[in-house]
Protein backbone atom coordinates (compact mmCIF):
# COMPACT_ATOMS: atom_id res chain seq x y z
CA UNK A 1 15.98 2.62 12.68
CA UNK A 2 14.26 0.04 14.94
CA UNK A 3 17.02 -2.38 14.66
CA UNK A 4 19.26 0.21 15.86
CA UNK A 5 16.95 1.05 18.89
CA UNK A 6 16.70 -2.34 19.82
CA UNK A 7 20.78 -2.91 19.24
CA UNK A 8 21.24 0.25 21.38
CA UNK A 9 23.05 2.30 18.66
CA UNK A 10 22.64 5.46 18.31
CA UNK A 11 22.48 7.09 14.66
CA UNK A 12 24.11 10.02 13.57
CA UNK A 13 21.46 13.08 12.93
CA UNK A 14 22.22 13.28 9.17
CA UNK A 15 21.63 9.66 8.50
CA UNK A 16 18.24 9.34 10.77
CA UNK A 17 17.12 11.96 7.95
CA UNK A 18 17.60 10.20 4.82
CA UNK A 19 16.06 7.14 6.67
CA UNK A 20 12.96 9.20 7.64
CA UNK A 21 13.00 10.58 3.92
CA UNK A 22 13.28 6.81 2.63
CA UNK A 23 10.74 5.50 5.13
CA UNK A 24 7.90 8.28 4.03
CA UNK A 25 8.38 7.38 0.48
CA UNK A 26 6.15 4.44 1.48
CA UNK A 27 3.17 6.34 2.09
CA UNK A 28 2.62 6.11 -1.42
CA UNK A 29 2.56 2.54 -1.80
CA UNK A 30 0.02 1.23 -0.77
CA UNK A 31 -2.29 4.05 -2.25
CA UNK A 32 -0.77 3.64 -5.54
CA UNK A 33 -1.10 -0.17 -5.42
CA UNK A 34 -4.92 0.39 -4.87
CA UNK A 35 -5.12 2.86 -7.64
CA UNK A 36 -3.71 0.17 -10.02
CA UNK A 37 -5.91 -2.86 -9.07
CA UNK A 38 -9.03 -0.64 -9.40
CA UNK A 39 -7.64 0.53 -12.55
CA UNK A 40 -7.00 -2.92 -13.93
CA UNK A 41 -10.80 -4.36 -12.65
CA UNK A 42 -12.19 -1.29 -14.19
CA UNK A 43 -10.50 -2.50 -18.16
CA UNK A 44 -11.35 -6.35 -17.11
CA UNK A 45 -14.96 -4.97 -16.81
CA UNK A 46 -15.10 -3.24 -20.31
CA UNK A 47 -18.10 -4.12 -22.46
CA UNK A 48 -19.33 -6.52 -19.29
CA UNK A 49 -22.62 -5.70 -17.66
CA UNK A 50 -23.10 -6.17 -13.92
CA UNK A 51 -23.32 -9.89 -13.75
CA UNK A 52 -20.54 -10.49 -15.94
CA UNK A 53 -18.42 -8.36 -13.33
CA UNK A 54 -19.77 -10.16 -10.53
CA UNK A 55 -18.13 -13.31 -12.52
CA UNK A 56 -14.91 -11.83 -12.55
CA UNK A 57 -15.19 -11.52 -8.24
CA UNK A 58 -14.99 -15.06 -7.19
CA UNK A 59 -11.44 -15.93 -9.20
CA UNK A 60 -9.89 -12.30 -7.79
CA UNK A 61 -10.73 -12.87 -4.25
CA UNK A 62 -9.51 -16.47 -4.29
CA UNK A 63 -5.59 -15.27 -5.38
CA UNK A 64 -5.80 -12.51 -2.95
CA UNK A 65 -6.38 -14.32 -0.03
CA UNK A 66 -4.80 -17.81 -0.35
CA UNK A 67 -1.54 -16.21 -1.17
CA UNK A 68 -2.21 -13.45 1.63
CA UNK A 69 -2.86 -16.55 4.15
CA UNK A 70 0.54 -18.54 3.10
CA UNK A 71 2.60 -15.58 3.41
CA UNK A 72 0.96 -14.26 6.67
CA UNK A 73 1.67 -17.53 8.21
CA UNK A 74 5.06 -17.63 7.10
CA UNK A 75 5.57 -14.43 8.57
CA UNK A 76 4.36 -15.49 11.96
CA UNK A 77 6.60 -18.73 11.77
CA UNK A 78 9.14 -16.12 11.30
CA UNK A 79 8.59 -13.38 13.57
CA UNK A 80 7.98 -16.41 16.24
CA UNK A 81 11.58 -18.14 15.75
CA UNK A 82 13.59 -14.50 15.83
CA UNK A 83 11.83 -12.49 18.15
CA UNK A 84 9.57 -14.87 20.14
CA UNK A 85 6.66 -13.36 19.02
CA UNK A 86 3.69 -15.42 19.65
CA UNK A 87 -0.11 -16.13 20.35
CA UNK A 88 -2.54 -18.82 20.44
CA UNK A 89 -4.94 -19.58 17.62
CA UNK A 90 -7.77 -17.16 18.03
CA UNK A 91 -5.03 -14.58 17.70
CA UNK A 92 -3.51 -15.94 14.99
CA UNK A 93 -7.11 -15.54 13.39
CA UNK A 94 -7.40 -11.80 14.48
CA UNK A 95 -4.36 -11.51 12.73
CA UNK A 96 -5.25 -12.60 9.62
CA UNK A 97 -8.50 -10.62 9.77
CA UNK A 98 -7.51 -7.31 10.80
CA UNK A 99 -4.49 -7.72 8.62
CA UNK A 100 -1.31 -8.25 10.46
CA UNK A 101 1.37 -7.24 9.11
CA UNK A 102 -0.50 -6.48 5.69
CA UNK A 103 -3.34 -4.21 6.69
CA UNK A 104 -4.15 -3.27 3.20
CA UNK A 105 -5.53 -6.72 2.32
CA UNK A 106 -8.37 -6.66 3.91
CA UNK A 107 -9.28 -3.66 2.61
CA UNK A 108 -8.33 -4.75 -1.29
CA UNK A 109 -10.93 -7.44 -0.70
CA UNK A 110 -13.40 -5.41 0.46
CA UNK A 111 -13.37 -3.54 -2.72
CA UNK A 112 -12.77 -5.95 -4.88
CA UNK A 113 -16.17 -7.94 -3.64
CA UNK A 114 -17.62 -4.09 -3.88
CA UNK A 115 -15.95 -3.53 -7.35
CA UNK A 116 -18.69 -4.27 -9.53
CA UNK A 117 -20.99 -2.36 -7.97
CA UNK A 118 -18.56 0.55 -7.39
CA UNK A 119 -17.82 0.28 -11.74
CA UNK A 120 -21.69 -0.11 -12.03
CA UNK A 121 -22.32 3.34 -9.87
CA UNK A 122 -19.34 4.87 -11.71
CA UNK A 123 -21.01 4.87 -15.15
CA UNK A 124 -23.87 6.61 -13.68
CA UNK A 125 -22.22 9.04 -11.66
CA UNK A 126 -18.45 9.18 -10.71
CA UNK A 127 -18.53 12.51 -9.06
CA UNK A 128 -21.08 11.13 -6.65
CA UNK A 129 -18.98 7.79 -6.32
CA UNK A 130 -15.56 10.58 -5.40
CA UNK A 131 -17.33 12.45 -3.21
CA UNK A 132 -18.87 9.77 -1.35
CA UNK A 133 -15.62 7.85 -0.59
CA UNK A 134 -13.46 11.38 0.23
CA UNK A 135 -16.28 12.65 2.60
CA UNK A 136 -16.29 9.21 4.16
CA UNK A 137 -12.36 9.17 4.74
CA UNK A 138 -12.22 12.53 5.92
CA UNK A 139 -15.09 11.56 8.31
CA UNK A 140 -13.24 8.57 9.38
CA UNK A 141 -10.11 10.42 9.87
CA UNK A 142 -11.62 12.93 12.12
CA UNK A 143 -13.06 10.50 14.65
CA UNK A 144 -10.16 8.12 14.45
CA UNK A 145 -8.05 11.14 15.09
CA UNK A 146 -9.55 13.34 18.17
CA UNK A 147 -5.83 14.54 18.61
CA UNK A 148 -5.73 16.66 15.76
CA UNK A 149 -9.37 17.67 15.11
CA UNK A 150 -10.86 17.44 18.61
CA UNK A 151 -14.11 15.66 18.89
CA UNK A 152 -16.70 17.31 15.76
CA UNK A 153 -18.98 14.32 15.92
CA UNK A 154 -20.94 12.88 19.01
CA UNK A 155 -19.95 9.25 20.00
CA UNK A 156 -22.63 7.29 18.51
CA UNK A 157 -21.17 8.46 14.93
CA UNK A 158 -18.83 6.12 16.08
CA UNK A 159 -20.52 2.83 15.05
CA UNK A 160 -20.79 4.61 11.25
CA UNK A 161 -16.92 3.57 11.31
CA UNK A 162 -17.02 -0.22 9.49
CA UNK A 163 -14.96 -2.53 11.55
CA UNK A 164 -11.75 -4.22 10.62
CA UNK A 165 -10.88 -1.93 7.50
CA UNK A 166 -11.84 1.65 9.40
CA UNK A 167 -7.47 2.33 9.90
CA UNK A 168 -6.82 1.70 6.53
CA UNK A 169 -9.92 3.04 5.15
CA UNK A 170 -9.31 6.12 6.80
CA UNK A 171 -6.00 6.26 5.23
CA UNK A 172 -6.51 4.61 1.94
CA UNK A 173 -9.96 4.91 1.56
CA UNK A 174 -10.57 7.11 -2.19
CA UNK A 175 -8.09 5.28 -4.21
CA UNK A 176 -9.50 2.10 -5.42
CA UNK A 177 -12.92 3.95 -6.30
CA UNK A 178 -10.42 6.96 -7.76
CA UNK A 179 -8.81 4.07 -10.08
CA UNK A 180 -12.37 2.94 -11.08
CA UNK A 181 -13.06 6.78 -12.29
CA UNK A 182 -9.79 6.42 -13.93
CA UNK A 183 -10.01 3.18 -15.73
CA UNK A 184 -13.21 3.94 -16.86
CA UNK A 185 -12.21 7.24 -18.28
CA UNK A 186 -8.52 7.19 -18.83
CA UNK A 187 -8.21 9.70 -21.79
CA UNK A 188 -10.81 11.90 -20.10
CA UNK A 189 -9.14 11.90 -17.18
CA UNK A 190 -5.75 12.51 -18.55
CA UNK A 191 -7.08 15.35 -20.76
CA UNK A 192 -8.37 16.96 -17.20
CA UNK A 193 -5.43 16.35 -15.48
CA UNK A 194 -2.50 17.23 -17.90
CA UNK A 195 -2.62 21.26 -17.49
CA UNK A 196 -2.28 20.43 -14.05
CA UNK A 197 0.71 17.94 -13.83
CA UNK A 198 3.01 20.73 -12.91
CA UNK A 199 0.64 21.75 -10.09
CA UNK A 200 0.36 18.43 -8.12
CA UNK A 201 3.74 17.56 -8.62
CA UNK A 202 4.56 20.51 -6.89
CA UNK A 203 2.15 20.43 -3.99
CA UNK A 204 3.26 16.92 -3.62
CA UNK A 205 6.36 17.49 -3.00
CA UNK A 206 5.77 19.87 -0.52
CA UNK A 207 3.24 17.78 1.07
CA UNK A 208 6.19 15.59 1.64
CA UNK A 209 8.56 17.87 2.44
CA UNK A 210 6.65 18.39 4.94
CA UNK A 211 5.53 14.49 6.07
CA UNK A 212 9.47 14.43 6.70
CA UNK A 213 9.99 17.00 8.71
CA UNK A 214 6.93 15.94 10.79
CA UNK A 215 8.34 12.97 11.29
CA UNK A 216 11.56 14.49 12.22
CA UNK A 217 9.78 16.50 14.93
CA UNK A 218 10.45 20.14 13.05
CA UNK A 219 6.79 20.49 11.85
CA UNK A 220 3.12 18.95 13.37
CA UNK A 221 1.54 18.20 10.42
CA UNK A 222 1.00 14.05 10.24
CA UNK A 223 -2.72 14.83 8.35
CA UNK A 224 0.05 15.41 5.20
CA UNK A 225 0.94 11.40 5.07
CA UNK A 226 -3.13 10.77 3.79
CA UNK A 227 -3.24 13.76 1.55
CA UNK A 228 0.30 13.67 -0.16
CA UNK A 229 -0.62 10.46 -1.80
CA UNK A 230 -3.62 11.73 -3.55
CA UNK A 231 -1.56 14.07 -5.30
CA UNK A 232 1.11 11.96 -6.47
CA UNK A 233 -1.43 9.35 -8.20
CA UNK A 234 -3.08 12.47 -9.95
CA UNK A 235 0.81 13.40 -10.86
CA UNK A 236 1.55 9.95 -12.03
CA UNK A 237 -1.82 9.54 -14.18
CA UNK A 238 -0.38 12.49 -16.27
CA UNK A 239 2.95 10.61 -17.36
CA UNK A 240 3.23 9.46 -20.53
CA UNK A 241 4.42 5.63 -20.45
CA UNK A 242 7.40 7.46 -22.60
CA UNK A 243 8.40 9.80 -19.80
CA UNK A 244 8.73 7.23 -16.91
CA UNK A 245 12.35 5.83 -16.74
CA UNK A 246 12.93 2.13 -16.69
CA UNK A 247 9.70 1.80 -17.81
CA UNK A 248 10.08 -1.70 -18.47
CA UNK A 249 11.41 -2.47 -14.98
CA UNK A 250 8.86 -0.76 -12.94
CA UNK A 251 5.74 -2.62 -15.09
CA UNK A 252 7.91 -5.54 -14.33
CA UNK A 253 7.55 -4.84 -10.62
CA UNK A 254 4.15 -3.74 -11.21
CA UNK A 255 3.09 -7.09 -12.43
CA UNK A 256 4.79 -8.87 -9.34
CA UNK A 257 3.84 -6.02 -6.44
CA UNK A 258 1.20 -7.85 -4.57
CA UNK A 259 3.68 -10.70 -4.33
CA UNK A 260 6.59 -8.55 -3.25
CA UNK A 261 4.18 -6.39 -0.41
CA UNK A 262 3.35 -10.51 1.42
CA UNK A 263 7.17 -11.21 0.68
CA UNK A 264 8.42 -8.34 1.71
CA UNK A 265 8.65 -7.58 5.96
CA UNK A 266 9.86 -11.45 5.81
CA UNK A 267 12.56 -10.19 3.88
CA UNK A 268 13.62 -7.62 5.67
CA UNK A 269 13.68 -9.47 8.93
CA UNK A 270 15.70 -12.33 8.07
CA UNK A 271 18.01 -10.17 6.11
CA UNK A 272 18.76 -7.56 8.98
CA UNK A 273 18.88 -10.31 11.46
CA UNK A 274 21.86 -12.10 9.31
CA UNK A 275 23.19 -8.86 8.89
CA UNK A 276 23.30 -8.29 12.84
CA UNK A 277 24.33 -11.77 13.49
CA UNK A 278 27.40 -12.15 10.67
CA UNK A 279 28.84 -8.51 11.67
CA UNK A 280 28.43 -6.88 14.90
CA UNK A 281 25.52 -4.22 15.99
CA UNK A 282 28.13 -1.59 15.25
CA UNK A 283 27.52 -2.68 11.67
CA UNK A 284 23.73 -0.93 12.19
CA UNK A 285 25.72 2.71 12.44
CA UNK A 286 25.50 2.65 8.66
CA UNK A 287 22.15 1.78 8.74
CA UNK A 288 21.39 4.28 5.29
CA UNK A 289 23.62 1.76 3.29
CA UNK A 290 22.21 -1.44 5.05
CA UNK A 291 18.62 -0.01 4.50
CA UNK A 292 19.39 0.50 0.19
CA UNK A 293 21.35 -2.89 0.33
CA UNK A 294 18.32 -4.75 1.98
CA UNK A 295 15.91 -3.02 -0.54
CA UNK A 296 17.30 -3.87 -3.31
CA UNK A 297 17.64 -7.15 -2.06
CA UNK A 298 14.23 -7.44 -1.71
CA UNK A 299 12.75 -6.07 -4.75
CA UNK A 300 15.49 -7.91 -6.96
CA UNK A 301 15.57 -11.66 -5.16
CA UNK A 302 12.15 -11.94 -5.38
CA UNK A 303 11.07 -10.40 -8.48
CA UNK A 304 13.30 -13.23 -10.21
CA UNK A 305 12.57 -16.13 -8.26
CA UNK A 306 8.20 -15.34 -9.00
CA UNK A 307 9.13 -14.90 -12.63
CA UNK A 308 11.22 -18.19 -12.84
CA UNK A 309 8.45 -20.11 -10.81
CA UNK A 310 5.86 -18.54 -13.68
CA UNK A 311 7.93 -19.55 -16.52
CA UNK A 312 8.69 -23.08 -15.14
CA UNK A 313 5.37 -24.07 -13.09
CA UNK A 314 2.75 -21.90 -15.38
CA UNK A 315 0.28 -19.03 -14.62
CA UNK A 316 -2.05 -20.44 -12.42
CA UNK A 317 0.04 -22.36 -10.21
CA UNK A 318 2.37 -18.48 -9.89
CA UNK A 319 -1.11 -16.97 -8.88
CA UNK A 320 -2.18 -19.66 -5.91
CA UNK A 321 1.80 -18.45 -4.36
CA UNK A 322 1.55 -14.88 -5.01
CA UNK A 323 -1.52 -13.46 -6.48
């Protein structure tokens, strides 16, 4: 839909509603992503105690960030060349540290330095842990958001809000230490959670129902895009493997996702700008076609050139390019 803005086309009604519908499917990304790699630390830490964890730290943080780094500046090279998008240095650094265009990074390695503690506070307590993380993201999305709550808290609450990761905290912030609870207690969990699949499947999809009619301006609810997520991870943590479809595929694309999220808005740009330029801007009036085309695009091109570079360069080298 921005293309077509910036082309000057104007989209029919019915097709600016599946692209709203498409776009909000994304607000469960990144929460699901988080879910996973907490998940994943939590089994890596089986059996460890609290300095073995810490041992697993370094390693983790090293192919999050050198591969977040390459790709970020890859993307700026990009977005310079087709839309003259620029800065000098120091703002290229910002970038990189608030999280441009990936502003869950930062985030993932804040809790992945915090991870062993957060797995070592989770054996003692988890419902402490859960409740300490929700308060603290409802907190921060009541004083990042004065338009829909007014102002609850007096400013100097403010400075309670950490820097750099407060946005996505606010958004994201209960899902990494939710997929520590999880990891650590998986059949537990799912033994809680399976009476009520039904349940949050159901609110979730009502939940975003709802996101996409916000979005579409027939509703004012855009608190629903932070708390629809929640609900679909506890849906999805009461699937059987059996019951997913293309099970196979989607662990494929599991085991490739932080990869795909740096690869991803590079992508897109250079494929809707080829579009543009090979065709006409007229092409852009069936953006809902152009939008599944470029998506499968990039899930598919990349998810088979990072699984040829692992088979042919090995494991480690894979992991310096794309984590």
């Amino acid at each position: 839909m921005q293309f077509a803005r910036v082309e000057g086309v104007v989209l029919p009604q019915w097709q600016k509603y599946i692209l709203v519908a498409i776009k909000e499917l994304g607000i469960f990304a990144v929460p699901l992503f988080l879910f996973l790699a907490a998940s994943y630390f939590a089994y890596a830490a089986q059996g460890k105690d609290f300095q073995g964890m810490v041992r697993l730290v370094p390693n983790t943080v090293k192919f999050i960030l050198i591969p977040y780094i390459l790709w970020s500046v890859l993307f700026y090279v990009v977005a310079f060349y087709l839309f003259g998008e620029k800065t000098d240095l120091v703002g290229y650094a910002k970038n990189l540290i608030i999280g441009y265009p990936n502003n869950f990074v930062p985030l993932l390695l804040f809790f992945t330095i915090l991870a062993p503690l957060l797995v070592w506070l989770s054996r003692k307590s988890q419902t402490l842990i859960f409740l300490l993380f929700l308060v603290y993201q409802a907190f921060l999305v009541i004083i990042l958001r004065p338009d829909l709550f007014g102002k609850v808290f007096p400013d100097w609450t403010n400075t309670l809000a950490l820097p750099v990761i407060r946005l996505p905290l606010a958004l994201w912030g209960i899902f990494y230490p939710l997929g520590i609870i999880y990891g650590l207690n998986s059949e537990k969990s799912r033994k809680l959670l399976n009476p009520l699949s039904l349940i949050s499947l159901f609110i979730t999809l009502c939940l975003f129902i709802i996101s996409v009619t916000t979005q579409l301006g027939f509703t004012n609810f855009p608190i629903v895009e932070i708390i629809a997520p929640f609900f679909g991870v506890l849906w999805l943590t009461t699937l059987k493997r059996e019951q997913i479809p293309f099970i196979h595929w989607f662990e494929r694309l599991g085991k490739r996702s932080y990869g795909l999220y740096l690869i991803n808005l590079i992508l897109i740009n250079l494929l809707l700008t080829a579009i543009i330029a090979i065709g006409s801007k007229n092409i852009l009036i069936y953006q809902p076609v152009i939008v599944i085309l470029v998506a499968a695009i990039t899930l598919l091109l990349p998810l088979y050139w990072m699984e040829a570079i692992e088979k042919r360069s090995g494991r480690s080298f894979y992991k310096m390019i794309f984590g």
